[in-house]
PDB file of N, CA and C in Angstrom:
ATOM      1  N   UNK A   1       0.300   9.950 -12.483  1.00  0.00           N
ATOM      2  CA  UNK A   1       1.334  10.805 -11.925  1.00  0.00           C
ATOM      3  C   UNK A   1       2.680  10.086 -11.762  1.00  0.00           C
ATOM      4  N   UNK A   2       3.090   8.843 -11.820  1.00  0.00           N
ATOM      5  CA  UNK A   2       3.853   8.230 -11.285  1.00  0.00           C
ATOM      6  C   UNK A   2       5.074   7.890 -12.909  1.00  0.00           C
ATOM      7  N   UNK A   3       3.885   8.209 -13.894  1.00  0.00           N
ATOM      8  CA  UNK A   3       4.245   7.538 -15.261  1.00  0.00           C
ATOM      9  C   UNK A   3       6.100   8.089 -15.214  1.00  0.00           C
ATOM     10  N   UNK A   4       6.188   9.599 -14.989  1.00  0.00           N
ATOM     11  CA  UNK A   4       7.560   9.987 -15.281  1.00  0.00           C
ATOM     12  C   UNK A   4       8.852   8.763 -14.320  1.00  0.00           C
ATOM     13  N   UNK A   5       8.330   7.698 -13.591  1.00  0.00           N
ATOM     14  CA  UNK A   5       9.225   7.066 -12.722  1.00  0.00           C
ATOM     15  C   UNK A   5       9.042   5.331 -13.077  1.00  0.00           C
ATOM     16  N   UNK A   6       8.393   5.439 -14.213  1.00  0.00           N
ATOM     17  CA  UNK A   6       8.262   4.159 -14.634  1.00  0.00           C
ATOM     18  C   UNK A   6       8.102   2.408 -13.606  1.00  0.00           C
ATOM     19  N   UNK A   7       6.917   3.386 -13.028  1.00  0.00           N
ATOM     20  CA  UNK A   7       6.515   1.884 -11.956  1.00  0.00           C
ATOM     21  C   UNK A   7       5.604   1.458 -12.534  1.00  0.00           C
ATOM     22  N   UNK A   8       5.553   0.222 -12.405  1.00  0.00           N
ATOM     23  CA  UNK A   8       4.670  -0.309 -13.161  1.00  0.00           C
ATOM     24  C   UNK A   8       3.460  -0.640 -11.893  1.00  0.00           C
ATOM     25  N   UNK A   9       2.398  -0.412 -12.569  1.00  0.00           N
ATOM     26  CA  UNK A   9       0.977  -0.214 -11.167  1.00  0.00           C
ATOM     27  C   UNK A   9      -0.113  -1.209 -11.386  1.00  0.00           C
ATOM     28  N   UNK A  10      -0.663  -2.083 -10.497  1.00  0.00           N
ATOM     29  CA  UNK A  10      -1.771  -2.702 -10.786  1.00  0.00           C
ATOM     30  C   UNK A  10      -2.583  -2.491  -9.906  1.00  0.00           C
ATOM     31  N   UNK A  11      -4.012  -2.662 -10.390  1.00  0.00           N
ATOM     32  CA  UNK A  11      -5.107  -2.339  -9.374  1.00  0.00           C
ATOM     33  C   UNK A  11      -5.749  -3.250  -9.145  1.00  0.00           C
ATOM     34  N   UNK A  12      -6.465  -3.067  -7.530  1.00  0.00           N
ATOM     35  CA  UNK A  12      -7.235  -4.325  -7.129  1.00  0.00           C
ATOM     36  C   UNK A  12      -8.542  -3.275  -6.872  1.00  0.00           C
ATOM     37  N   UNK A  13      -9.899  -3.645  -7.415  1.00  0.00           N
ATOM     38  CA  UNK A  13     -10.926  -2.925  -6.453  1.00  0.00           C
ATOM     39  C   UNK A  13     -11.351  -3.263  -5.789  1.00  0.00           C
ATOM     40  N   UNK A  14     -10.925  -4.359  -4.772  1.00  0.00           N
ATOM     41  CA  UNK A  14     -11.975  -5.087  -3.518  1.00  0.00           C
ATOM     42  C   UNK A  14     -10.782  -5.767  -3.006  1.00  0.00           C
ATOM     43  N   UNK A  15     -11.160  -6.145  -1.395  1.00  0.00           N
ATOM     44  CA  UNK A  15     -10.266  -6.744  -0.507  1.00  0.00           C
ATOM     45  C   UNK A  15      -9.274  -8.226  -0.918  1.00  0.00           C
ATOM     46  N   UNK A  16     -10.320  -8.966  -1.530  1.00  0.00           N
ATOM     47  CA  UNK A  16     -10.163 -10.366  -1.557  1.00  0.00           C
ATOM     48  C   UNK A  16      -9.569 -10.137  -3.092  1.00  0.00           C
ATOM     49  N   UNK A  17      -9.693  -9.410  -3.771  1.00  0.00           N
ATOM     50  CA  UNK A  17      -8.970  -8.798  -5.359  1.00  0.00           C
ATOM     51  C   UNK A  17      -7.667  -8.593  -5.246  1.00  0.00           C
ATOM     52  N   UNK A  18      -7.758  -8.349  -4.302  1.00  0.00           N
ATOM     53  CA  UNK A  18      -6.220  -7.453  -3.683  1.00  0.00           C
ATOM     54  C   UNK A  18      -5.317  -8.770  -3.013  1.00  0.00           C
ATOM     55  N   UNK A  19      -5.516  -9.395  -2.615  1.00  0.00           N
ATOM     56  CA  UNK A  19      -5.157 -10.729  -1.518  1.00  0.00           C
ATOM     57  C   UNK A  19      -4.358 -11.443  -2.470  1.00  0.00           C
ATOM     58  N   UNK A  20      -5.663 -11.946  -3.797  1.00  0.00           N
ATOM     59  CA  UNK A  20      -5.314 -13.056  -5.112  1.00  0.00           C
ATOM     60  C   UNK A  20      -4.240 -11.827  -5.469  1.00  0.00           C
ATOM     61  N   UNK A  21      -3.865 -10.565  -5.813  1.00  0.00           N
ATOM     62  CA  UNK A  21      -2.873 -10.320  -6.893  1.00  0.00           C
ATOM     63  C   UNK A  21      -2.074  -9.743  -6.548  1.00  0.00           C
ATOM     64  N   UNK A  22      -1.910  -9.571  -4.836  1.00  0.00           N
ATOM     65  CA  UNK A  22      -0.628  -9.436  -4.034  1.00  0.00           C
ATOM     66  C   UNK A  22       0.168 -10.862  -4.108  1.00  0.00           C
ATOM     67  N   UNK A  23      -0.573 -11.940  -3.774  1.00  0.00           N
ATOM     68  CA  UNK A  23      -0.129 -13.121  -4.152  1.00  0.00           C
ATOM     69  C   UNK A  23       0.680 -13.440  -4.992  1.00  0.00           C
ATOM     70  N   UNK A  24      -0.098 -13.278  -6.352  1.00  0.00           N
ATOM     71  CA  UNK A  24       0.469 -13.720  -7.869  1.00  0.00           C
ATOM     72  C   UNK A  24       1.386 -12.837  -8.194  1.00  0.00           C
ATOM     73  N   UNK A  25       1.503 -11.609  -7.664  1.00  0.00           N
ATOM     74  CA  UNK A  25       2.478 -10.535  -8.441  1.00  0.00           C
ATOM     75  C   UNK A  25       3.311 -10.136  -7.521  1.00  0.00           C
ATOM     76  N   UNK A  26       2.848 -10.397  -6.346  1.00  0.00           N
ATOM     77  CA  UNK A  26       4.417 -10.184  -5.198  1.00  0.00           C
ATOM     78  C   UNK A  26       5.163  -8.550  -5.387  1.00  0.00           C
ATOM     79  N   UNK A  27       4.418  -7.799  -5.369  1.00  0.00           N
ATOM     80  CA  UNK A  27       4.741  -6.457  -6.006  1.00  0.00           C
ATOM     81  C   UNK A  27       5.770  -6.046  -4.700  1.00  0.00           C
ATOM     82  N   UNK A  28       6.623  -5.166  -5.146  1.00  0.00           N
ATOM     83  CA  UNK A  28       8.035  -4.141  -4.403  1.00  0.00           C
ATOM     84  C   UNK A  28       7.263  -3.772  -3.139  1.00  0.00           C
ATOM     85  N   UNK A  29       5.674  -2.900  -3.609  1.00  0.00           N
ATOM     86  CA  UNK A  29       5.271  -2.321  -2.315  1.00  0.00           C
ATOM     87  C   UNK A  29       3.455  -2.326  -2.888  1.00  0.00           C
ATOM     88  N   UNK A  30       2.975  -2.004  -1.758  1.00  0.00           N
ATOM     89  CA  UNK A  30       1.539  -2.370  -1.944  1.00  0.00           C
ATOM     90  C   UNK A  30       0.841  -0.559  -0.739  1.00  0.00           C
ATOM     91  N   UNK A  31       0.342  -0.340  -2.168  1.00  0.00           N
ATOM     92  CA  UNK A  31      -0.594   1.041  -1.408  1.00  0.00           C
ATOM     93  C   UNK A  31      -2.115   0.712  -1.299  1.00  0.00           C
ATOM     94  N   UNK A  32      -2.355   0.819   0.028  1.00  0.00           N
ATOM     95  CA  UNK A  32      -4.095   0.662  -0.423  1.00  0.00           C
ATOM     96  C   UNK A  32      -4.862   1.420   0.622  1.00  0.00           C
ATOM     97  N   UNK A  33      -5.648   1.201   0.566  1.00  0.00           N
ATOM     98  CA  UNK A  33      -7.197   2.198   1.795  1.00  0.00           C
ATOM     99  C   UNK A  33      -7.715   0.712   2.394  1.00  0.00           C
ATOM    100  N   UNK A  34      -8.299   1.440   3.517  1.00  0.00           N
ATOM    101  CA  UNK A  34      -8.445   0.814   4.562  1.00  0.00           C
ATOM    102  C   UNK A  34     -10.318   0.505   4.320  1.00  0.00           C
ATOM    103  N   UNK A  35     -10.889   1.325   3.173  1.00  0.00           N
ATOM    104  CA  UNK A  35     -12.461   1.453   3.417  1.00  0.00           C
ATOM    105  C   UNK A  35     -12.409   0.711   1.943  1.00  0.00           C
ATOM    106  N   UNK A  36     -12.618  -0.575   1.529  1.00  0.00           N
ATOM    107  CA  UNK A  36     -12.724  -1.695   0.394  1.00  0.00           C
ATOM    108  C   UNK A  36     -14.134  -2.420   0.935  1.00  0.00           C
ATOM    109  N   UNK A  37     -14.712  -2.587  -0.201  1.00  0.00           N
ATOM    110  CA  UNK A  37     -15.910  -3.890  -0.391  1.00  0.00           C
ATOM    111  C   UNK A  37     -15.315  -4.912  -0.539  1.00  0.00           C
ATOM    112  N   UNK A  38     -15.614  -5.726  -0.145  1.00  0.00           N
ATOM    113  CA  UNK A  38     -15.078  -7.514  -0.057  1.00  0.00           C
ATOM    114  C   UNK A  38     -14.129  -7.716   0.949  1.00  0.00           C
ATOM    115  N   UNK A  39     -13.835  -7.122   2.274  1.00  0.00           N
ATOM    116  CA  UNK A  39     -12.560  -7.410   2.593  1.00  0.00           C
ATOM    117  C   UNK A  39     -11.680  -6.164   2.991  1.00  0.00           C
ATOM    118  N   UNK A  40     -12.064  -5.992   4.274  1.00  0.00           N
ATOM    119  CA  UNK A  40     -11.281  -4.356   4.440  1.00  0.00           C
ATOM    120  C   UNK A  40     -10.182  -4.380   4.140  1.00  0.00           C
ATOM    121  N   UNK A  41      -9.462  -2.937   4.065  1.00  0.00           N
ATOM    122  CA  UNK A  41      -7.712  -2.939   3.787  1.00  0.00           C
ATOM    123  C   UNK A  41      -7.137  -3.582   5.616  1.00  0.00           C
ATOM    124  N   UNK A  42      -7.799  -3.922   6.571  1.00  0.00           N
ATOM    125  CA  UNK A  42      -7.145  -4.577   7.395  1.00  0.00           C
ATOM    126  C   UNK A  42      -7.078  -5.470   7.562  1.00  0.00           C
ATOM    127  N   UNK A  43      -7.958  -6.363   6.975  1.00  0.00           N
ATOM    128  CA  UNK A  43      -8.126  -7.492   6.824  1.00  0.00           C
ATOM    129  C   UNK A  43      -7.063  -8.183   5.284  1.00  0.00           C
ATOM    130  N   UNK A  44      -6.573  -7.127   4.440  1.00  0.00           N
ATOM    131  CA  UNK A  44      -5.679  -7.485   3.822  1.00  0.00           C
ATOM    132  C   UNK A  44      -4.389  -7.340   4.375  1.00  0.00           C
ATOM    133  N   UNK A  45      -4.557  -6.391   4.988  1.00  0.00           N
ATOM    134  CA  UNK A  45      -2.814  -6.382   6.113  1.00  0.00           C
ATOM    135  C   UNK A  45      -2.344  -7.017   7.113  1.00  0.00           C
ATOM    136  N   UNK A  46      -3.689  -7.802   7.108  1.00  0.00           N
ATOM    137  CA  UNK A  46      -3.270  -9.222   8.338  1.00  0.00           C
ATOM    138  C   UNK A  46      -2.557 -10.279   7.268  1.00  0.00           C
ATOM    139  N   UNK A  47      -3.809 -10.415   5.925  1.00  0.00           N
ATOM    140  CA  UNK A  47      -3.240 -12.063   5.290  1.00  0.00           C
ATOM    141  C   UNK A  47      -1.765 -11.320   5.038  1.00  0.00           C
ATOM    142  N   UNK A  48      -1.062 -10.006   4.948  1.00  0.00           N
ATOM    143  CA  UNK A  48       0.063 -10.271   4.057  1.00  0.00           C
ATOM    144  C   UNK A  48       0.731 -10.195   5.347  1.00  0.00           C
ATOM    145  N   UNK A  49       0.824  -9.679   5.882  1.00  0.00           N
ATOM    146  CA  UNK A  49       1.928  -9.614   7.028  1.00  0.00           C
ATOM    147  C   UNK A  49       1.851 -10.810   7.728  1.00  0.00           C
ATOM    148  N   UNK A  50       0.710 -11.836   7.859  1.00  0.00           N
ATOM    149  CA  UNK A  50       0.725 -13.188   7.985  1.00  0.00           C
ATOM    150  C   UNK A  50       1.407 -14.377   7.376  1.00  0.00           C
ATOM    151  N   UNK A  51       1.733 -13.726   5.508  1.00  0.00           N
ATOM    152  CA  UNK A  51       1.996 -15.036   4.889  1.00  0.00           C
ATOM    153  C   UNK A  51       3.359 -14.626   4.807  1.00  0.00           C
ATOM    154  N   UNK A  52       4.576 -15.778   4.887  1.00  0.00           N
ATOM    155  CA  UNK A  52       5.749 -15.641   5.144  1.00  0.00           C
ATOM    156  C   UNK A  52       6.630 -15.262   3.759  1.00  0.00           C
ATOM    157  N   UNK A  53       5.635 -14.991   2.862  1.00  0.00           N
ATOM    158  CA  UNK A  53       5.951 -15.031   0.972  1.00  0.00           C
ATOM    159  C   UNK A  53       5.565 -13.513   0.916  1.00  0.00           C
ATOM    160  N   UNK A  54       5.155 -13.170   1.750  1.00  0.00           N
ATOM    161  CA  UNK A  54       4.569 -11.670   1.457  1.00  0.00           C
ATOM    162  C   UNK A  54       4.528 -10.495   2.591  1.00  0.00           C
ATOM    163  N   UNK A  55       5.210 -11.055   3.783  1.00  0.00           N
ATOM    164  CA  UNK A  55       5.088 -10.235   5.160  1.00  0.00           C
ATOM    165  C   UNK A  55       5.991  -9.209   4.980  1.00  0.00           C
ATOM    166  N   UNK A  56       7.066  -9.314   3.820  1.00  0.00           N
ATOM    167  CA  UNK A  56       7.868  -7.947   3.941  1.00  0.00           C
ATOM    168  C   UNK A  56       7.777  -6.997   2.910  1.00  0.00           C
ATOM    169  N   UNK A  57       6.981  -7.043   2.474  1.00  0.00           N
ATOM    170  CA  UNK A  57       6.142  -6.307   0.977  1.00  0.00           C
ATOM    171  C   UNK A  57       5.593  -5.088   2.144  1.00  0.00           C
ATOM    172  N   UNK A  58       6.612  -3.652   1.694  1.00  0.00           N
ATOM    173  CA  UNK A  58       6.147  -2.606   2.277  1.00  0.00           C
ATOM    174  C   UNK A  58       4.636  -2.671   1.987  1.00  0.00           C
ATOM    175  N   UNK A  59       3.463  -1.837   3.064  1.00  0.00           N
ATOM    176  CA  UNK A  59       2.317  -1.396   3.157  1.00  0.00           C
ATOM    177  C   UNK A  59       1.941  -0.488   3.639  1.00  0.00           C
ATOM    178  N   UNK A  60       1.692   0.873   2.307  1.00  0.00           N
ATOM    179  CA  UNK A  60       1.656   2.287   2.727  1.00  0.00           C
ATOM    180  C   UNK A  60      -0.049   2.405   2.655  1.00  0.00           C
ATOM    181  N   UNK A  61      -1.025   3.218   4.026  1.00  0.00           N
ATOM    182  CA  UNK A  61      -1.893   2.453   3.753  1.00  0.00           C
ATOM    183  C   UNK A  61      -2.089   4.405   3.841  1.00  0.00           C
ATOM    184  N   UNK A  62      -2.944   4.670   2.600  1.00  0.00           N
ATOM    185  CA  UNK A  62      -3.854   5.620   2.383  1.00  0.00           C
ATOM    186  C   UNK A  62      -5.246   5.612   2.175  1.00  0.00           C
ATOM    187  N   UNK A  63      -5.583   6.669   3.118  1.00  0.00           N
ATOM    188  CA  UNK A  63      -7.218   6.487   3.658  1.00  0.00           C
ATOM    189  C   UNK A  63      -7.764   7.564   3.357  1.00  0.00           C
ATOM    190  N   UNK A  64      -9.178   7.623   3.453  1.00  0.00           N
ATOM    191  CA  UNK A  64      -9.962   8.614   4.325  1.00  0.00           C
ATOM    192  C   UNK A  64     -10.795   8.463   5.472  1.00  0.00           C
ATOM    193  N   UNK A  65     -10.412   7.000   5.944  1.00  0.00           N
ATOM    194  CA  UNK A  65     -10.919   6.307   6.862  1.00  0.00           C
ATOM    195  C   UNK A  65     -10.834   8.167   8.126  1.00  0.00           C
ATOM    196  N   UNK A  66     -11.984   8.283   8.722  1.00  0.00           N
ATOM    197  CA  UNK A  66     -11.686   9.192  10.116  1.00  0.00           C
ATOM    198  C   UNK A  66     -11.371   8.205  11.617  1.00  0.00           C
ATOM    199  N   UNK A  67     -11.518   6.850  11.391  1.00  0.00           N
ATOM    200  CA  UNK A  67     -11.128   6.384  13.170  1.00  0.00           C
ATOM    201  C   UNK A  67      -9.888   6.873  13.395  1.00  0.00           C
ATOM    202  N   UNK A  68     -10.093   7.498  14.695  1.00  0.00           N
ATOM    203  CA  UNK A  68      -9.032   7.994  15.326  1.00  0.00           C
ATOM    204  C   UNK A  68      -7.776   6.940  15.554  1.00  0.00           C
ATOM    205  N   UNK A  69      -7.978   5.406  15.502  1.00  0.00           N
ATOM    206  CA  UNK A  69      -7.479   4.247  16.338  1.00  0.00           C
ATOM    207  C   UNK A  69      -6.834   3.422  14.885  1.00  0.00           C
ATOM    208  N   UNK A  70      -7.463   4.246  13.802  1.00  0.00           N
ATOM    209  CA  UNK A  70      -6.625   2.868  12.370  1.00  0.00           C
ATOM    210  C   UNK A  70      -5.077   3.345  12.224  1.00  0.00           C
ATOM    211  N   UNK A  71      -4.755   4.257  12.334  1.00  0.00           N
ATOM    212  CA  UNK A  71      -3.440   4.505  12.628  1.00  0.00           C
ATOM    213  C   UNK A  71      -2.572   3.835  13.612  1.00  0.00           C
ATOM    214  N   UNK A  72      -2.638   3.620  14.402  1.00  0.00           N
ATOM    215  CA  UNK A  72      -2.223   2.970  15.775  1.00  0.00           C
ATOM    216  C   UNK A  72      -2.486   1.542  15.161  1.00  0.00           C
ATOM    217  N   UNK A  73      -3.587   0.859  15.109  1.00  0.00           N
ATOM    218  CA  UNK A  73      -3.797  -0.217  14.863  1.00  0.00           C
ATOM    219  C   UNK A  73      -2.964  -0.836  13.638  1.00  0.00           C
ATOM    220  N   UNK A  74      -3.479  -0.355  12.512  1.00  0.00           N
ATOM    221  CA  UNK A  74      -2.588  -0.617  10.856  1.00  0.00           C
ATOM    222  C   UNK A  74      -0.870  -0.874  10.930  1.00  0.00           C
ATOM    223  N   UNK A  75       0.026   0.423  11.760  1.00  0.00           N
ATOM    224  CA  UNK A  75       1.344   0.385  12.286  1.00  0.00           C
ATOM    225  C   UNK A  75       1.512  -1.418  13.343  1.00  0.00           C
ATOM    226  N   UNK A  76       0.637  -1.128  14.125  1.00  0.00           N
ATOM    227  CA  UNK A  76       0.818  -2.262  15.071  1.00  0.00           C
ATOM    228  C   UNK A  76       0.681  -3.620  13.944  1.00  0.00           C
ATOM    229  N   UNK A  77      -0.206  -3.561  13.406  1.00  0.00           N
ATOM    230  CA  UNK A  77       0.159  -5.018  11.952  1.00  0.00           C
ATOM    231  C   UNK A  77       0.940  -4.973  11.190  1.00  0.00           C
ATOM    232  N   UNK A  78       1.706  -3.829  11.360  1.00  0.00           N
ATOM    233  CA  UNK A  78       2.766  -4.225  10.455  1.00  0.00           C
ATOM    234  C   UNK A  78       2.628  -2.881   8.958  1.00  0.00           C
ATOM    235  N   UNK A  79       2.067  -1.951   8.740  1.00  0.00           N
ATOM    236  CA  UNK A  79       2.457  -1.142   7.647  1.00  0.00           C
ATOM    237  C   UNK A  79       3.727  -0.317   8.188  1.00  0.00           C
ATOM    238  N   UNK A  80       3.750   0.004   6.909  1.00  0.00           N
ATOM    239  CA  UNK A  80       4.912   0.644   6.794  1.00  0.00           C
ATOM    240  C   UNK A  80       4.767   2.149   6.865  1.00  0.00           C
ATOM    241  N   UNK A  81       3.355   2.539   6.600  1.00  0.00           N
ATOM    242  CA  UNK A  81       3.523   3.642   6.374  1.00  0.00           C
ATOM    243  C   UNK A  81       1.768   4.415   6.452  1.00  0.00           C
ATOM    244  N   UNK A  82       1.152   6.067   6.939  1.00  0.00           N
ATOM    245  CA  UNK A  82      -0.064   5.761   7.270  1.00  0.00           C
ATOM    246  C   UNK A  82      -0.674   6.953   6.481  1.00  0.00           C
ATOM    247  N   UNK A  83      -1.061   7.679   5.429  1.00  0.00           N
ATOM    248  CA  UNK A  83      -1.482   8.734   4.994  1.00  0.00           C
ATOM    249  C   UNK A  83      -3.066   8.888   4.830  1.00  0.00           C
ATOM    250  N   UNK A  84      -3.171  10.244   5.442  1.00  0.00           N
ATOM    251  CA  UNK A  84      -4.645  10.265   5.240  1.00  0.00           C
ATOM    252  C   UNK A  84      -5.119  11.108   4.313  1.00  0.00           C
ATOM    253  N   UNK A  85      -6.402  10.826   3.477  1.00  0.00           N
ATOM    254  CA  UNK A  85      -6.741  11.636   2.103  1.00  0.00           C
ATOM    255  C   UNK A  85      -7.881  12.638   2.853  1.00  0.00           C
ATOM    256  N   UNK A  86      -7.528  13.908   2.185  1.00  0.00           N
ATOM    257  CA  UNK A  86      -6.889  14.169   1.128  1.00  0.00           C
ATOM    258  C   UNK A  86      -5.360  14.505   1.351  1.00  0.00           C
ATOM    259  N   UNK A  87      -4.388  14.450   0.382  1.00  0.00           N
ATOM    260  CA  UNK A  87      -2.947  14.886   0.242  1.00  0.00           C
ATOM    261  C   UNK A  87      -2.349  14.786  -1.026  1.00  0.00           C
ATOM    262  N   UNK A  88      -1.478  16.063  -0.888  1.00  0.00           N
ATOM    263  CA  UNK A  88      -0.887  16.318  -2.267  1.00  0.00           C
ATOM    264  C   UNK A  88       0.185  15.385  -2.460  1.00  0.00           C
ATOM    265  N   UNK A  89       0.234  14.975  -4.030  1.00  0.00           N
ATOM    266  CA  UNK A  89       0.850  13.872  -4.406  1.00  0.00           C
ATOM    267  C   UNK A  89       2.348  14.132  -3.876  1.00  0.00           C
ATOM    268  N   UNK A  90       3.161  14.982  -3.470  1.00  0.00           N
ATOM    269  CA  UNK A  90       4.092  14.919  -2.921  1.00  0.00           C
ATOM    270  C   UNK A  90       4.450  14.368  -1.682  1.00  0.00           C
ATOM    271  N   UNK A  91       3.429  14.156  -0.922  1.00  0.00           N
ATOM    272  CA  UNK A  91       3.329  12.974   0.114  1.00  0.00           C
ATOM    273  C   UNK A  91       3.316  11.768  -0.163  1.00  0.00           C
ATOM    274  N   UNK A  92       2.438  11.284  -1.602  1.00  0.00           N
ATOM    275  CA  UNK A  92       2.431   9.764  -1.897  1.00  0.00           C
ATOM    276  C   UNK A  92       4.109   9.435  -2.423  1.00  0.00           C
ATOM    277  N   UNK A  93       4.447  10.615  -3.288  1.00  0.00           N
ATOM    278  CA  UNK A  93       5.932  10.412  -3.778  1.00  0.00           C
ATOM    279  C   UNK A  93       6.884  10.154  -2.699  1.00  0.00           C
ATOM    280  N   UNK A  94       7.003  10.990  -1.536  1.00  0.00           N
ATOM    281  CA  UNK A  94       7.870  10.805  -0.379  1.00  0.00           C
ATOM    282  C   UNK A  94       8.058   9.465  -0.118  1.00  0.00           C
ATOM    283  N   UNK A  95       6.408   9.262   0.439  1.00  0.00           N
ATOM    284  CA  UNK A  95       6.615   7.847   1.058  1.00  0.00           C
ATOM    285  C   UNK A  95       6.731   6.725   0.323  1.00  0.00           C
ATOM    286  N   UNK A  96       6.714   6.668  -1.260  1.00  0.00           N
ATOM    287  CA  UNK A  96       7.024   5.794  -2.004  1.00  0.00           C
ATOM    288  C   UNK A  96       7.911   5.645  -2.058  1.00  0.00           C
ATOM    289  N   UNK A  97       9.204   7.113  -2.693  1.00  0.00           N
ATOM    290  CA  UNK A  97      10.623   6.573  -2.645  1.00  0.00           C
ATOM    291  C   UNK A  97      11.468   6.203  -1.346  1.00  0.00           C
ATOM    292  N   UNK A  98      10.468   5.922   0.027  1.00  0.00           N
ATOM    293  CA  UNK A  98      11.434   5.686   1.065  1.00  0.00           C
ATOM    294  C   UNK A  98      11.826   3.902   0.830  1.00  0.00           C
ATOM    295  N   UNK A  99      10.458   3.376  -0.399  1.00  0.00           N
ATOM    296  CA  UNK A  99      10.990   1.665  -0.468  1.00  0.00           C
ATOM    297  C   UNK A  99      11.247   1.651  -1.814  1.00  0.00           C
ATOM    298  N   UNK A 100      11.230   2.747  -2.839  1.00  0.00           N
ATOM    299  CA  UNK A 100      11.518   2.090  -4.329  1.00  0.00           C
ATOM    300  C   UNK A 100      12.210   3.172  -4.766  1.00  0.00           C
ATOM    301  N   UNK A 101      13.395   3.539  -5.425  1.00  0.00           N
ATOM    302  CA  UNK A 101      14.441   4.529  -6.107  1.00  0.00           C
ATOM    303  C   UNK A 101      13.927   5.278  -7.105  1.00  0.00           C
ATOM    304  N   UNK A 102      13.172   5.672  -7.515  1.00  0.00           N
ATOM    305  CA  UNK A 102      12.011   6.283  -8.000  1.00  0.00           C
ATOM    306  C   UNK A 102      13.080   7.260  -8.780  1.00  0.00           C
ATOM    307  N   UNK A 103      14.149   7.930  -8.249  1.00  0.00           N
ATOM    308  CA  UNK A 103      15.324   8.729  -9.243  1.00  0.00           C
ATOM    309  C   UNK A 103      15.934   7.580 -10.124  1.00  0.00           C
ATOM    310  N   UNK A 104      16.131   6.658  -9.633  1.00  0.00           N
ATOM    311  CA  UNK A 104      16.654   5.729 -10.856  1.00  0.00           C
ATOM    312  C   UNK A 104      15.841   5.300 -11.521  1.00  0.00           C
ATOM    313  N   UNK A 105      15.041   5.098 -11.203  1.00  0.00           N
ATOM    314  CA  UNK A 105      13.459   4.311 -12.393  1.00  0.00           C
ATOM    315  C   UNK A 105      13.563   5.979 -13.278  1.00  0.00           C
ATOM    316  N   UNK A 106      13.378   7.029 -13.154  1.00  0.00           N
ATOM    317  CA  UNK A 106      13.068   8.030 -14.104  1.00  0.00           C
ATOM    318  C   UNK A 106      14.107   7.910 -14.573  1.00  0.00           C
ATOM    319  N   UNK A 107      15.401   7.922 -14.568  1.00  0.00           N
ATOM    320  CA  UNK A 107      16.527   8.323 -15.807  1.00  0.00           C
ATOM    321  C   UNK A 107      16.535   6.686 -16.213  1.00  0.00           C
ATOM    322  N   UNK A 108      15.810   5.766 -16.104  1.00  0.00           N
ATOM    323  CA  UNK A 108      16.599   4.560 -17.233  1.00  0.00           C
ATOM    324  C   UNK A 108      15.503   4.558 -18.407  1.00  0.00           C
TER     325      UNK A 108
END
């Protein structure tokens, strides 16, 4: 869905997957879920908002997590941003272009 805005996307499928290639690729912004094998998505939003190379790398965290308390909690570490699944991609678009120009990536 994103193809018409030319971001370029990489995927991690596990916590500690995600850690190594937030690292190496230092990406604009980082979307992930909170319910991962190897390594919850909170346990990845501690190492980044911990490491001083990566603490300001927006973190829009989309779930289907139901705790009433990961919202509250996730904000308090530091995301940027908290969506819960299911939602229509016009929510993921919103909260994407609030950190990346997403009108200028489509017309170049």
């Amino acid at each position: 869905m994103f193809r018409p805005y030319r971001v370029e996307i990489d995927h991690a499928h596990y916590g500690m997957e995600g850690i190594a290639r937030v690292t190496q690729w230092k990406p604009s912004l980082v979307v992930m879920d909170l319910a991962m094998p190897n390594g919850s998505g909170e346990d990845l939003l501690s190492v980044l908002k911990f490491n001083p190379l990566l603490k300001d790398i927006p973190v829009i965290i989309l779930t289907g997590v139901r705790d009433a308390d990961a919202e509250r909690r996730t904000m308090l570490q530091g995301a940027s941003s908290f969506l819960r699944k299911p939602l229509d991609f016009r929510q993921i678009l919103f909260e994407v272009s609030r950190f990346i120009d997403l009108a200028q990536r489509g017309r170049e």
